[in-house]
C-alpha atoms as a PDB file:
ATOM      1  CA  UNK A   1      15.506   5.612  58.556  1.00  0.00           C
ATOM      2  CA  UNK A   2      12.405   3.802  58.017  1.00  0.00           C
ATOM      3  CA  UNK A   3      12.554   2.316  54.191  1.00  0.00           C
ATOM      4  CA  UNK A   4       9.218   4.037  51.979  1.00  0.00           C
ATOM      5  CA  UNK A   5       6.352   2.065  51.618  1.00  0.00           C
ATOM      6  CA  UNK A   6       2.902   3.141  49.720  1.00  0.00           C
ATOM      7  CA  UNK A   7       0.870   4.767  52.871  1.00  0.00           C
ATOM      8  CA  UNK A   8      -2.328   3.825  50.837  1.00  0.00           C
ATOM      9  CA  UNK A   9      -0.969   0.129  51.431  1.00  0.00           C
ATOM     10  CA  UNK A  10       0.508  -0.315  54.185  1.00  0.00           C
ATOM     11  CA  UNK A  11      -0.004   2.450  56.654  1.00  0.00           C
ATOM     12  CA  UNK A  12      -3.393   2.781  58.379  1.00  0.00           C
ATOM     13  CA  UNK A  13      -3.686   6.535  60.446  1.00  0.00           C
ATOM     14  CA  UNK A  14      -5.045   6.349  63.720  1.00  0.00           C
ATOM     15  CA  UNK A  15      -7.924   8.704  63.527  1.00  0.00           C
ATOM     16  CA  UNK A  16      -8.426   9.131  67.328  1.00  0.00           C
ATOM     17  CA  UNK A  17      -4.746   9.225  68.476  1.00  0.00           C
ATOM     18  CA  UNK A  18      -3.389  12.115  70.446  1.00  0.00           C
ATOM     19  CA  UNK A  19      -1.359  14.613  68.189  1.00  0.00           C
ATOM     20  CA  UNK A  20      -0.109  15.741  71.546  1.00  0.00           C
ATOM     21  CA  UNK A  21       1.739  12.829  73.361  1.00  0.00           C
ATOM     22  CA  UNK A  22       1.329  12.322  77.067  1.00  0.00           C
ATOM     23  CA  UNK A  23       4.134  14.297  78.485  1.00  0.00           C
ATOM     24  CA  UNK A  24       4.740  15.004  81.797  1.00  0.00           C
ATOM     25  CA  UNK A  25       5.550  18.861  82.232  1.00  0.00           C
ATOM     26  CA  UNK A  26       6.298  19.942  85.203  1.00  0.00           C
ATOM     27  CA  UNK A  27       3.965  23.924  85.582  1.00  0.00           C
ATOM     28  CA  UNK A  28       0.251  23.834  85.176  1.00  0.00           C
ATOM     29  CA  UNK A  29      -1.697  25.196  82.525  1.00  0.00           C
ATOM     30  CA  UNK A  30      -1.161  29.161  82.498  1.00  0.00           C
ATOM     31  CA  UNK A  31       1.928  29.133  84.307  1.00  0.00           C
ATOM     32  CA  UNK A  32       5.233  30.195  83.048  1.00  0.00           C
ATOM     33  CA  UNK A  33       6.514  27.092  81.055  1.00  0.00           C
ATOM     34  CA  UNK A  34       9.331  29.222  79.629  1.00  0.00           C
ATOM     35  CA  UNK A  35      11.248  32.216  81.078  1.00  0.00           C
ATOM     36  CA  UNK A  36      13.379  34.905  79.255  1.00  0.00           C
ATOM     37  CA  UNK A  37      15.075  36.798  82.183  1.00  0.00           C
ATOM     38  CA  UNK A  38      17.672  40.129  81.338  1.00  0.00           C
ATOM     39  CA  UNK A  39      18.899  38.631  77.932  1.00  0.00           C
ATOM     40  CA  UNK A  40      21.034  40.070  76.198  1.00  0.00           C
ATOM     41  CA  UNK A  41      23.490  39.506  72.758  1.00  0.00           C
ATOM     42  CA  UNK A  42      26.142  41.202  71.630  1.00  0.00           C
ATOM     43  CA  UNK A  43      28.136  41.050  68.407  1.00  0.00           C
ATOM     44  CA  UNK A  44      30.930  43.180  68.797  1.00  0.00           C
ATOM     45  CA  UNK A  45      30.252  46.671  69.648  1.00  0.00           C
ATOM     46  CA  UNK A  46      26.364  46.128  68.610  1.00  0.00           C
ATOM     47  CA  UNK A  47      23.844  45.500  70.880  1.00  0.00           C
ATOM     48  CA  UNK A  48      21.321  43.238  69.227  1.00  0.00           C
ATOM     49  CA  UNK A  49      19.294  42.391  72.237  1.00  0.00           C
ATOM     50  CA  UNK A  50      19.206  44.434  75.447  1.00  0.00           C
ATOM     51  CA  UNK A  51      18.175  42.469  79.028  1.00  0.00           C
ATOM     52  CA  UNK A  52      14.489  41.300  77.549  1.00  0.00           C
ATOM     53  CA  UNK A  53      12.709  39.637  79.421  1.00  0.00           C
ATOM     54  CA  UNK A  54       9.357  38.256  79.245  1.00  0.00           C
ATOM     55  CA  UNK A  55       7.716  34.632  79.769  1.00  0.00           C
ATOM     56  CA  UNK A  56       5.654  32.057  77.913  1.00  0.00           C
ATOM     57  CA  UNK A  57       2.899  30.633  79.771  1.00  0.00           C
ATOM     58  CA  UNK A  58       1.621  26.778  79.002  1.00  0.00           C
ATOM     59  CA  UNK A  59      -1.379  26.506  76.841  1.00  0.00           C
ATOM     60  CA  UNK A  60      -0.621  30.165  75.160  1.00  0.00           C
ATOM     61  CA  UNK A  61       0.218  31.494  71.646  1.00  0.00           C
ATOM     62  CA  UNK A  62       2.868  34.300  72.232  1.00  0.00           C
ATOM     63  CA  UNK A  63       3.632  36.624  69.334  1.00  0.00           C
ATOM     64  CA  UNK A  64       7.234  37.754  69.421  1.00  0.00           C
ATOM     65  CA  UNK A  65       6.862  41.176  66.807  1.00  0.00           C
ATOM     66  CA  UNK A  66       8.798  44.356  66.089  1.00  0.00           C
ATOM     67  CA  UNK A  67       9.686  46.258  63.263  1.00  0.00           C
ATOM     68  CA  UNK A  68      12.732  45.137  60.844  1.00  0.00           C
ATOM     69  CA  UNK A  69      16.070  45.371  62.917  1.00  0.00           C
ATOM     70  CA  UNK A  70      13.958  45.111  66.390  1.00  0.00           C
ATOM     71  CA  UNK A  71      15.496  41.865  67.210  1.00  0.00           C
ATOM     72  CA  UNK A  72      12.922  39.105  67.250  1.00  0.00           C
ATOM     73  CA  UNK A  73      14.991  36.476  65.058  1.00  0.00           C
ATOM     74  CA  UNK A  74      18.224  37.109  67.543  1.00  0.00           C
ATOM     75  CA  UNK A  75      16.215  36.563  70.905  1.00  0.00           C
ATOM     76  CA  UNK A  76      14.450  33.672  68.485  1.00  0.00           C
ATOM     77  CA  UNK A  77      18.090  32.441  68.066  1.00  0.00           C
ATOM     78  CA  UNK A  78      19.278  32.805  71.822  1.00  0.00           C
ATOM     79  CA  UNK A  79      16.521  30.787  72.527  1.00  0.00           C
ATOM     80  CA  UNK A  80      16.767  27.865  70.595  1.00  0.00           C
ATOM     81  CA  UNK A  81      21.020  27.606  71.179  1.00  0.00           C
ATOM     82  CA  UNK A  82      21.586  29.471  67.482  1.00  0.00           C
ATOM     83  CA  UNK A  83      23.161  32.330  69.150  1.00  0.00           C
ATOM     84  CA  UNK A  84      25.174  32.775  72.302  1.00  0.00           C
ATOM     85  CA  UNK A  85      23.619  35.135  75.269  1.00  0.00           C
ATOM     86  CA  UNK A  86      26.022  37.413  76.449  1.00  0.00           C
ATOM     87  CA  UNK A  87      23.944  37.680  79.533  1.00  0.00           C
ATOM     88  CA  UNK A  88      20.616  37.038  81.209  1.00  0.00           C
ATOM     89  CA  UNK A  89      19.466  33.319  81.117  1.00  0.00           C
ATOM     90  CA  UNK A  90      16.248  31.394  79.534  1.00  0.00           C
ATOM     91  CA  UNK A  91      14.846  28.628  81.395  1.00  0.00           C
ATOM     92  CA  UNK A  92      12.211  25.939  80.712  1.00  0.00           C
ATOM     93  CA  UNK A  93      10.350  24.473  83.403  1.00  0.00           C
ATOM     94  CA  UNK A  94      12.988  26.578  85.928  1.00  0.00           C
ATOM     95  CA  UNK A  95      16.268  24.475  83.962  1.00  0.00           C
ATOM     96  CA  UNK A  96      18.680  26.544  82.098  1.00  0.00           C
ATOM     97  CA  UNK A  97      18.760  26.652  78.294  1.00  0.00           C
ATOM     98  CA  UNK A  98      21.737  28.605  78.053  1.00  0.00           C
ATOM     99  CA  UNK A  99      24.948  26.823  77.739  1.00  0.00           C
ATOM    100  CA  UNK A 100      23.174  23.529  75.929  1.00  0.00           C
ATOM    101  CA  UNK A 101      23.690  22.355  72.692  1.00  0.00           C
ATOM    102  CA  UNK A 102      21.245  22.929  70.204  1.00  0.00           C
ATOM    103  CA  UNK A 103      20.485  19.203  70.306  1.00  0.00           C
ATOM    104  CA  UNK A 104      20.239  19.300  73.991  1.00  0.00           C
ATOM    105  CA  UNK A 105      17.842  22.150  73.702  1.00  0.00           C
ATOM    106  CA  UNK A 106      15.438  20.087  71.264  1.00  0.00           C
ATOM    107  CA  UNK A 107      15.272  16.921  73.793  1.00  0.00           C
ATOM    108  CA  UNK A 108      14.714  19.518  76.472  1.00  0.00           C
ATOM    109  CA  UNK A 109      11.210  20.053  74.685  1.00  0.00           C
ATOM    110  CA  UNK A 110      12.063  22.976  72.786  1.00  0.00           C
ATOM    111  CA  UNK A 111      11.483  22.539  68.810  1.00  0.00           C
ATOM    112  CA  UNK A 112      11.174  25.493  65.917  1.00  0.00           C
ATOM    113  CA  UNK A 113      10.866  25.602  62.262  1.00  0.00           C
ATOM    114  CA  UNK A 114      13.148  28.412  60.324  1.00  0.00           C
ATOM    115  CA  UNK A 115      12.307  31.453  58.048  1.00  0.00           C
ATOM    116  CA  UNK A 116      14.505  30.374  55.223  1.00  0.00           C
ATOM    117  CA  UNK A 117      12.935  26.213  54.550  1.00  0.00           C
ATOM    118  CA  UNK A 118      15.237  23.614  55.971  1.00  0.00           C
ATOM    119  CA  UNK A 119      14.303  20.371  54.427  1.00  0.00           C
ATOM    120  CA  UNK A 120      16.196  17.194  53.492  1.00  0.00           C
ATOM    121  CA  UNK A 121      14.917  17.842  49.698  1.00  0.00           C
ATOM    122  CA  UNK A 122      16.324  14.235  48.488  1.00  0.00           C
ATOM    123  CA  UNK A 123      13.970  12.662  51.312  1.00  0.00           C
ATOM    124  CA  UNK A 124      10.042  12.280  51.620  1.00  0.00           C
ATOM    125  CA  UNK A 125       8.085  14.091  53.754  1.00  0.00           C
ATOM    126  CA  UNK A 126       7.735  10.840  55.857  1.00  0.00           C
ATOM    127  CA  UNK A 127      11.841  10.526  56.076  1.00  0.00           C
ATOM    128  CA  UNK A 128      11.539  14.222  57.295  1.00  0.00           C
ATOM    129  CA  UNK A 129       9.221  13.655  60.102  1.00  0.00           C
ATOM    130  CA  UNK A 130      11.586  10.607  61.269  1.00  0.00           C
ATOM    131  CA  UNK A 131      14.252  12.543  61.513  1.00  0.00           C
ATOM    132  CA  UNK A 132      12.272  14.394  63.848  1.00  0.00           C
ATOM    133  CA  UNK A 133      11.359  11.550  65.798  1.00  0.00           C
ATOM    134  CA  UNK A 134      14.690  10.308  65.926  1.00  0.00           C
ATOM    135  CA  UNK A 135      15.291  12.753  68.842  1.00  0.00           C
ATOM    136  CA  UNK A 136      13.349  10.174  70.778  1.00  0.00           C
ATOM    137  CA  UNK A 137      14.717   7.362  69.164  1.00  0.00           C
ATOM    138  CA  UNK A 138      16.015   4.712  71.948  1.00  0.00           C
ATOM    139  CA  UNK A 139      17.573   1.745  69.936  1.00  0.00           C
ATOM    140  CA  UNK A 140      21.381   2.729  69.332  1.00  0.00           C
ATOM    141  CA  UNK A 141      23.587   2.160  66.186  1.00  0.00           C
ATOM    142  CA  UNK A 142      24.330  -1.793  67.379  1.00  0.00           C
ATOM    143  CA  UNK A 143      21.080  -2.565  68.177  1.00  0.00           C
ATOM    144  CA  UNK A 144      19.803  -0.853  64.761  1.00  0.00           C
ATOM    145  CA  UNK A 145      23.145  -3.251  63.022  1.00  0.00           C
ATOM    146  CA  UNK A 146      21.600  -6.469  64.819  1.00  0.00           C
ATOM    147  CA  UNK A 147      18.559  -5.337  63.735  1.00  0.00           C
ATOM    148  CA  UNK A 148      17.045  -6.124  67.148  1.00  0.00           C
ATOM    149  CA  UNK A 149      13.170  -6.823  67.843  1.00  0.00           C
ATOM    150  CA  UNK A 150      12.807  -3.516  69.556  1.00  0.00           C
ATOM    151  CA  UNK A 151      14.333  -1.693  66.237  1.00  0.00           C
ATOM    152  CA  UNK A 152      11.360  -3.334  64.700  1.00  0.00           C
ATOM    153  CA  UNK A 153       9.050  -2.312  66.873  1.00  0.00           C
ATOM    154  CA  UNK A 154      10.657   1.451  67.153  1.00  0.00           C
ATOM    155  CA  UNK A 155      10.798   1.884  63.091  1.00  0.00           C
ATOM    156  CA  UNK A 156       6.912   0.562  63.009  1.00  0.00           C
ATOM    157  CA  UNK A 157       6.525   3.465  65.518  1.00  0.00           C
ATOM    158  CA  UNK A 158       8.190   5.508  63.247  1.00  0.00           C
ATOM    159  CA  UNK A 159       6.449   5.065  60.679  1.00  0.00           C
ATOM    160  CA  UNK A 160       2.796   5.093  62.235  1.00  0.00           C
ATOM    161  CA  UNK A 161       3.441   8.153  64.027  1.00  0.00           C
ATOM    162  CA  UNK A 162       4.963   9.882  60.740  1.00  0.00           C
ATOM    163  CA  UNK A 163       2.061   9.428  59.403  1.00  0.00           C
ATOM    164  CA  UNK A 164      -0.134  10.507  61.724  1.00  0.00           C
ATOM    165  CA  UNK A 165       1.676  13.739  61.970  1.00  0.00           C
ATOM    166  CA  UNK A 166       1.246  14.284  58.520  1.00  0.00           C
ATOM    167  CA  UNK A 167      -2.580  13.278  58.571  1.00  0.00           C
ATOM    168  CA  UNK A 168      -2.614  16.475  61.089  1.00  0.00           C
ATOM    169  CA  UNK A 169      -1.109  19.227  59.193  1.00  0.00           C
ATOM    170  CA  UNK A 170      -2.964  17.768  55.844  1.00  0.00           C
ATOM    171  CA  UNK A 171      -0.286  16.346  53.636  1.00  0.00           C
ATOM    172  CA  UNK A 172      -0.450  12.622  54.568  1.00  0.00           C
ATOM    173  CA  UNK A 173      -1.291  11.774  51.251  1.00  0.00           C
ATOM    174  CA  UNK A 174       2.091  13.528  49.842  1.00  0.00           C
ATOM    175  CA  UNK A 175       4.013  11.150  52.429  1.00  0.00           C
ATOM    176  CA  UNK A 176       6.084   9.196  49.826  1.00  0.00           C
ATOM    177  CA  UNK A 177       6.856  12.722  47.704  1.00  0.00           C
ATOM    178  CA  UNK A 178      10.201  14.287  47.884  1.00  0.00           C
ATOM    179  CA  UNK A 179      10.070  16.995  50.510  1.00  0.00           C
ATOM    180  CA  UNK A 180      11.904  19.481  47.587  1.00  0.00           C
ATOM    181  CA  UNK A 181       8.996  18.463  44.975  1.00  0.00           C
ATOM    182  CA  UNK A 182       6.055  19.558  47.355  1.00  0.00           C
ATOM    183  CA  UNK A 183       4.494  23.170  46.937  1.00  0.00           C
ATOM    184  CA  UNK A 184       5.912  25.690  48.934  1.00  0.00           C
ATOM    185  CA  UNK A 185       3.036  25.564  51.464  1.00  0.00           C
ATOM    186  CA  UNK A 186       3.664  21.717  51.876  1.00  0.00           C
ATOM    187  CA  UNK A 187       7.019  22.330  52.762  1.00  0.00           C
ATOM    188  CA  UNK A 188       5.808  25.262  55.621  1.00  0.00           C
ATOM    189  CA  UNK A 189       3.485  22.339  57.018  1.00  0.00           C
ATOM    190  CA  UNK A 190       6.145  20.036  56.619  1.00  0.00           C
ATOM    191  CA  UNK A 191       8.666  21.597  58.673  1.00  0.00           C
ATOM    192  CA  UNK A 192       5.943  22.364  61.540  1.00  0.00           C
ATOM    193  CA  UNK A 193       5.129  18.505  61.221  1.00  0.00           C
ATOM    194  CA  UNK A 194       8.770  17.678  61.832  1.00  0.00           C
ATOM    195  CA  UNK A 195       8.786  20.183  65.064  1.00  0.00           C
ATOM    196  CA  UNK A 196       5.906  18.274  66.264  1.00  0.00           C
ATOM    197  CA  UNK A 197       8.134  15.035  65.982  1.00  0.00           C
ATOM    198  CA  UNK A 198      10.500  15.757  68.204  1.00  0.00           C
ATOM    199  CA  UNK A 199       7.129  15.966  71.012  1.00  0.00           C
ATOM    200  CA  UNK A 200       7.921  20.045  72.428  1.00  0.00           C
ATOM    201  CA  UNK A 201       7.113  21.882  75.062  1.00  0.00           C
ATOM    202  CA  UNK A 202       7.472  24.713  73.338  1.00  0.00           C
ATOM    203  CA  UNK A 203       7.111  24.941  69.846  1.00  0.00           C
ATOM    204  CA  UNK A 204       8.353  27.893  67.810  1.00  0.00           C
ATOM    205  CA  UNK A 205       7.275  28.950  64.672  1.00  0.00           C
ATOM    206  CA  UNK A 206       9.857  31.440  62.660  1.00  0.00           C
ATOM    207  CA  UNK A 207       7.587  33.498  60.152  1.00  0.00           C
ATOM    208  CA  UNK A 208       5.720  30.409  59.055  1.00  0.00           C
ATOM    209  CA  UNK A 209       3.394  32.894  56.541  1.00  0.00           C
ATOM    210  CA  UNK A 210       6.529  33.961  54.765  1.00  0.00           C
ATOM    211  CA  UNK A 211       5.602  33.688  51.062  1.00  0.00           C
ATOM    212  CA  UNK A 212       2.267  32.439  51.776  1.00  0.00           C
ATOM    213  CA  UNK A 213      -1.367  34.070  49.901  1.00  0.00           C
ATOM    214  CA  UNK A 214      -3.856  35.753  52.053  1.00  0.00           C
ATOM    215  CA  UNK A 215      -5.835  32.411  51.675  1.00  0.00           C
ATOM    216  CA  UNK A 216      -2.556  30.144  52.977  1.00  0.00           C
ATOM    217  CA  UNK A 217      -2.532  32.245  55.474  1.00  0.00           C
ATOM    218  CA  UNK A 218      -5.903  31.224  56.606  1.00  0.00           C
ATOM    219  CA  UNK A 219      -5.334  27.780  56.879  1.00  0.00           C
ATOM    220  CA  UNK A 220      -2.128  28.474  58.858  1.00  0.00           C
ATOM    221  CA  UNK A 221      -4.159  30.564  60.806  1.00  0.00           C
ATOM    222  CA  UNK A 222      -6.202  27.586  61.559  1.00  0.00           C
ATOM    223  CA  UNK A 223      -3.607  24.646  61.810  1.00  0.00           C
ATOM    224  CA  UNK A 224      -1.555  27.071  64.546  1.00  0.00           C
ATOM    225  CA  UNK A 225      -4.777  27.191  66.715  1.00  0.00           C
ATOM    226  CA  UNK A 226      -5.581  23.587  65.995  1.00  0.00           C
ATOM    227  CA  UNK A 227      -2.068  23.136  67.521  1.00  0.00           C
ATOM    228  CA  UNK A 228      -2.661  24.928  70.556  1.00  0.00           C
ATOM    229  CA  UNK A 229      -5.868  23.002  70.848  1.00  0.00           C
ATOM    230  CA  UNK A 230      -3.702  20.080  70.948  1.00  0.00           C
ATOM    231  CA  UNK A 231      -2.105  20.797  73.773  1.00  0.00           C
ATOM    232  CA  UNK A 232       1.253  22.657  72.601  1.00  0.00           C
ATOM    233  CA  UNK A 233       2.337  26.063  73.694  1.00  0.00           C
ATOM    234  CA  UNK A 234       3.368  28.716  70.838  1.00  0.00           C
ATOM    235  CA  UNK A 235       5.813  31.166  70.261  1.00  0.00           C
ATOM    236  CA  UNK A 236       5.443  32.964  67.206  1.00  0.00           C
ATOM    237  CA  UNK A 237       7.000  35.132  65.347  1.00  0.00           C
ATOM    238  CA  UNK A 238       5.457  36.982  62.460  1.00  0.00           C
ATOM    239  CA  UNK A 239       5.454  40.068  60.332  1.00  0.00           C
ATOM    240  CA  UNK A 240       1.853  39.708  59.193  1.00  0.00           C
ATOM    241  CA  UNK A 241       0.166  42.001  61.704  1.00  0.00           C
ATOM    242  CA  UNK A 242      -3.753  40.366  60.506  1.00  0.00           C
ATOM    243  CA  UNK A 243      -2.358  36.594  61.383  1.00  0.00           C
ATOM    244  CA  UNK A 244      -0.560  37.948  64.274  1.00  0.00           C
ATOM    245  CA  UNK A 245      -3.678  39.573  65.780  1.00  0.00           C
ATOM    246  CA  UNK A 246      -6.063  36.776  64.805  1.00  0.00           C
ATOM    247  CA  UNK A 247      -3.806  34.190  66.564  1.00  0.00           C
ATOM    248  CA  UNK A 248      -2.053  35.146  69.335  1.00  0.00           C
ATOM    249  CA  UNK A 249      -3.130  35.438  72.528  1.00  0.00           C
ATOM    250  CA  UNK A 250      -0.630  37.372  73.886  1.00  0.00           C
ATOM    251  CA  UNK A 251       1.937  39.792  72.210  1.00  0.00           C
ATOM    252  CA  UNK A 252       5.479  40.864  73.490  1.00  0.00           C
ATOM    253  CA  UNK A 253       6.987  43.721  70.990  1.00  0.00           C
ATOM    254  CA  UNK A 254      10.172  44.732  70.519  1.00  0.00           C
ATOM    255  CA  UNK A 255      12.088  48.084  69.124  1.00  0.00           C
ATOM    256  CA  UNK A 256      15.943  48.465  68.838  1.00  0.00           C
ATOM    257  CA  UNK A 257      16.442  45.133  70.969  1.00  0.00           C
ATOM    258  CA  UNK A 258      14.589  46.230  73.825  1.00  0.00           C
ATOM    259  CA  UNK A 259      10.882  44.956  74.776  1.00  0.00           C
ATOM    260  CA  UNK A 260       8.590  48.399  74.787  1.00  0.00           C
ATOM    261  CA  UNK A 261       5.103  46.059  75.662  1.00  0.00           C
ATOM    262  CA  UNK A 262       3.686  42.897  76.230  1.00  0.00           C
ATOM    263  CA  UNK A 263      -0.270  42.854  76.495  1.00  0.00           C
ATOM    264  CA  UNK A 264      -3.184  41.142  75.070  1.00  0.00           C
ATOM    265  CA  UNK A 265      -3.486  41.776  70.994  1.00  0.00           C
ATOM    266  CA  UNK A 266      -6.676  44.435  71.328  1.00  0.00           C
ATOM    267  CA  UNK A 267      -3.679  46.374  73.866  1.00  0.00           C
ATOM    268  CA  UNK A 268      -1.155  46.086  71.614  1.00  0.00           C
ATOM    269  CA  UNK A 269      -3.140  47.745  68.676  1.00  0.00           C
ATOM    270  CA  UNK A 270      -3.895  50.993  70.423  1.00  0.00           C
ATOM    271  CA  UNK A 271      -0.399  51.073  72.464  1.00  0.00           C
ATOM    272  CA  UNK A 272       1.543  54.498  71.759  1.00  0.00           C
ATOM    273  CA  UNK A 273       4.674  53.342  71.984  1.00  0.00           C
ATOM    274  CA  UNK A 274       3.945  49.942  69.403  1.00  0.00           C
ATOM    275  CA  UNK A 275       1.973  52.830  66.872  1.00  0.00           C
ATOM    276  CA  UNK A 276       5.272  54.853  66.829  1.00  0.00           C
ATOM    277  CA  UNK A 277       7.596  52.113  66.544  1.00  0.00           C
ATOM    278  CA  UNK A 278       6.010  50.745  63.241  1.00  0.00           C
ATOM    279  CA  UNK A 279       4.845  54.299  61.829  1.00  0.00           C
ATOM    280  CA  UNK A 280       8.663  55.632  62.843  1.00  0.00           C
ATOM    281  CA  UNK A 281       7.083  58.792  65.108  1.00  0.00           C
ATOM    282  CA  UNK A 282       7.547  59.795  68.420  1.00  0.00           C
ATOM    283  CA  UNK A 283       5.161  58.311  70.902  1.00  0.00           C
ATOM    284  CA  UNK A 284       4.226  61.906  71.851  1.00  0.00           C
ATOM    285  CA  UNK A 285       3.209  62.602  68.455  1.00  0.00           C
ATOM    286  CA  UNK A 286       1.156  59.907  68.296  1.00  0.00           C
ATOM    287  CA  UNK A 287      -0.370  60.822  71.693  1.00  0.00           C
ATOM    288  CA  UNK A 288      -1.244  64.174  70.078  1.00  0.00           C
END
């Protein structure tokens, strides 16, 4: 882990540089990038996710909503190697997710942040973000020991890109803090910043407005477009219906572990069947 140094002193943020690296990805912009075919979990008897399937297309913000029990945070989980499918399959870039380790997943290009904050607290934000970058980390444990010219040049890396991740989500000048002494909406950009570290594909964000004012909310609003903008691909998921529809560009809802729509957010808000799953009536009623 790169050793803390004063980021007034010694570390100079490249303005211009690409928050986005250069990666090669194999499906053009507005093809699927990700695809969610027939998945399904199980615990026991209980059916927690029944054969969704939907796709996230490159370039996009996807919403992933439902009401409280609908099953967004277990298809969240499948996805990202928390939870294992009982059937069905997810694939990025046409390669199976399913079966990888969660590790495996990440260097695949998938990256999310968590609804309950999972920080090193003891470390600073910039020892967070390396951990992220670590994922792409070439110099092994001997050449690290020997302490090796390209370890040098690596850790400088490190460090410069840190920083410049930081610079992006607006906390660079908190780099040196302890990530458990920042305010809680430090710690939200934080985690995203640490996402963006590991250079995804896909990045998803777990209820990143959870706790947040209506005027956080804003800014996230902002920083999750700016992140698009960038050159990322979204999946969010999100129980603040205003961010949700302000954001997104496409929606996929789900009730009782099944997917009842997927449309554009101006769709989704006069759809029957997403009215009666939140207001708990019978699409027919609402109909009427």
């Amino acid at each position: 882990m790169p050793e803390a140094q004063a980021p007034e002193q010694e570390f100079a943020i490249n303005e211009e540089a690409a928050v986005a690296p250069e990666r090669e990805i194999a499906v053009s912009e507005g093809e699927p990038l990700v695809e969610v075919t027939d998945l399904t979990v199980t615990f026991g008897g209980l059916t927690a996710l029944d054969h969704v399937s939907f796709d996230i297309r490159r370039g996009e913000i996807l919403g992933l909503i439902g009401p409280n029990g609908a099953g967004k945070t277990t298809c969240f989980n499948a996805m990202t190697g928390v939870y294992r499918a009982s059937s069905g399959d997810v694939r990025l870039e046409g390669q199976t997710l399913l079966g990888k380790k969660k590790h495996q997943i990440t260097r695949a290009g998938l990256a999310r942040t968590f609804q309950n904050i999972r920080l090193f607290g003891e470390m600073s934000a910039l020892e967070n973000v390396a951990v992220g970058l670590d994922a792409r980390h070439r110099t092994g444990m001997i050449g690290a020991m020997l302490r090796l010219p390209r370890h040098y040049r690596e850790e400088k890396q490190i460090i410069e890109r840190g920083m410049e991740l930081l610079d992006f989500v607006g906390i660079a000048d908190r780099a040196l803090h302890p990530a458990r002494d920042l305010p809680y909406g430090y710690q939200r950009r934080l985690e995203i910043a640490r996402a963006l570290a590991t250079d995804p594909k896909l990045l998803c964000l777990d209820e990143p407005a959870a706790g947040f004012n209506p005027a956080e909310k804003e800014e996230l609003m902002a920083l999750i477009r700016t992140v698009r903008d960038e050159g990322y691909t979204v999946l969010l998921i999100e129980h603040d219906m205003k961010l949700v529809m302000g954001v997104t560009d496409r929606i996929v809802v789900l009730e009782f572990g099944k997917k009842i729509a997927d449309d554009v957010p101006s769709a989704i808000q006069q759809d029957p069947a997403v009215i009666a799953a939140y207001l708990g009536e019978e699409a027919d009623d609402v109909d009427a």
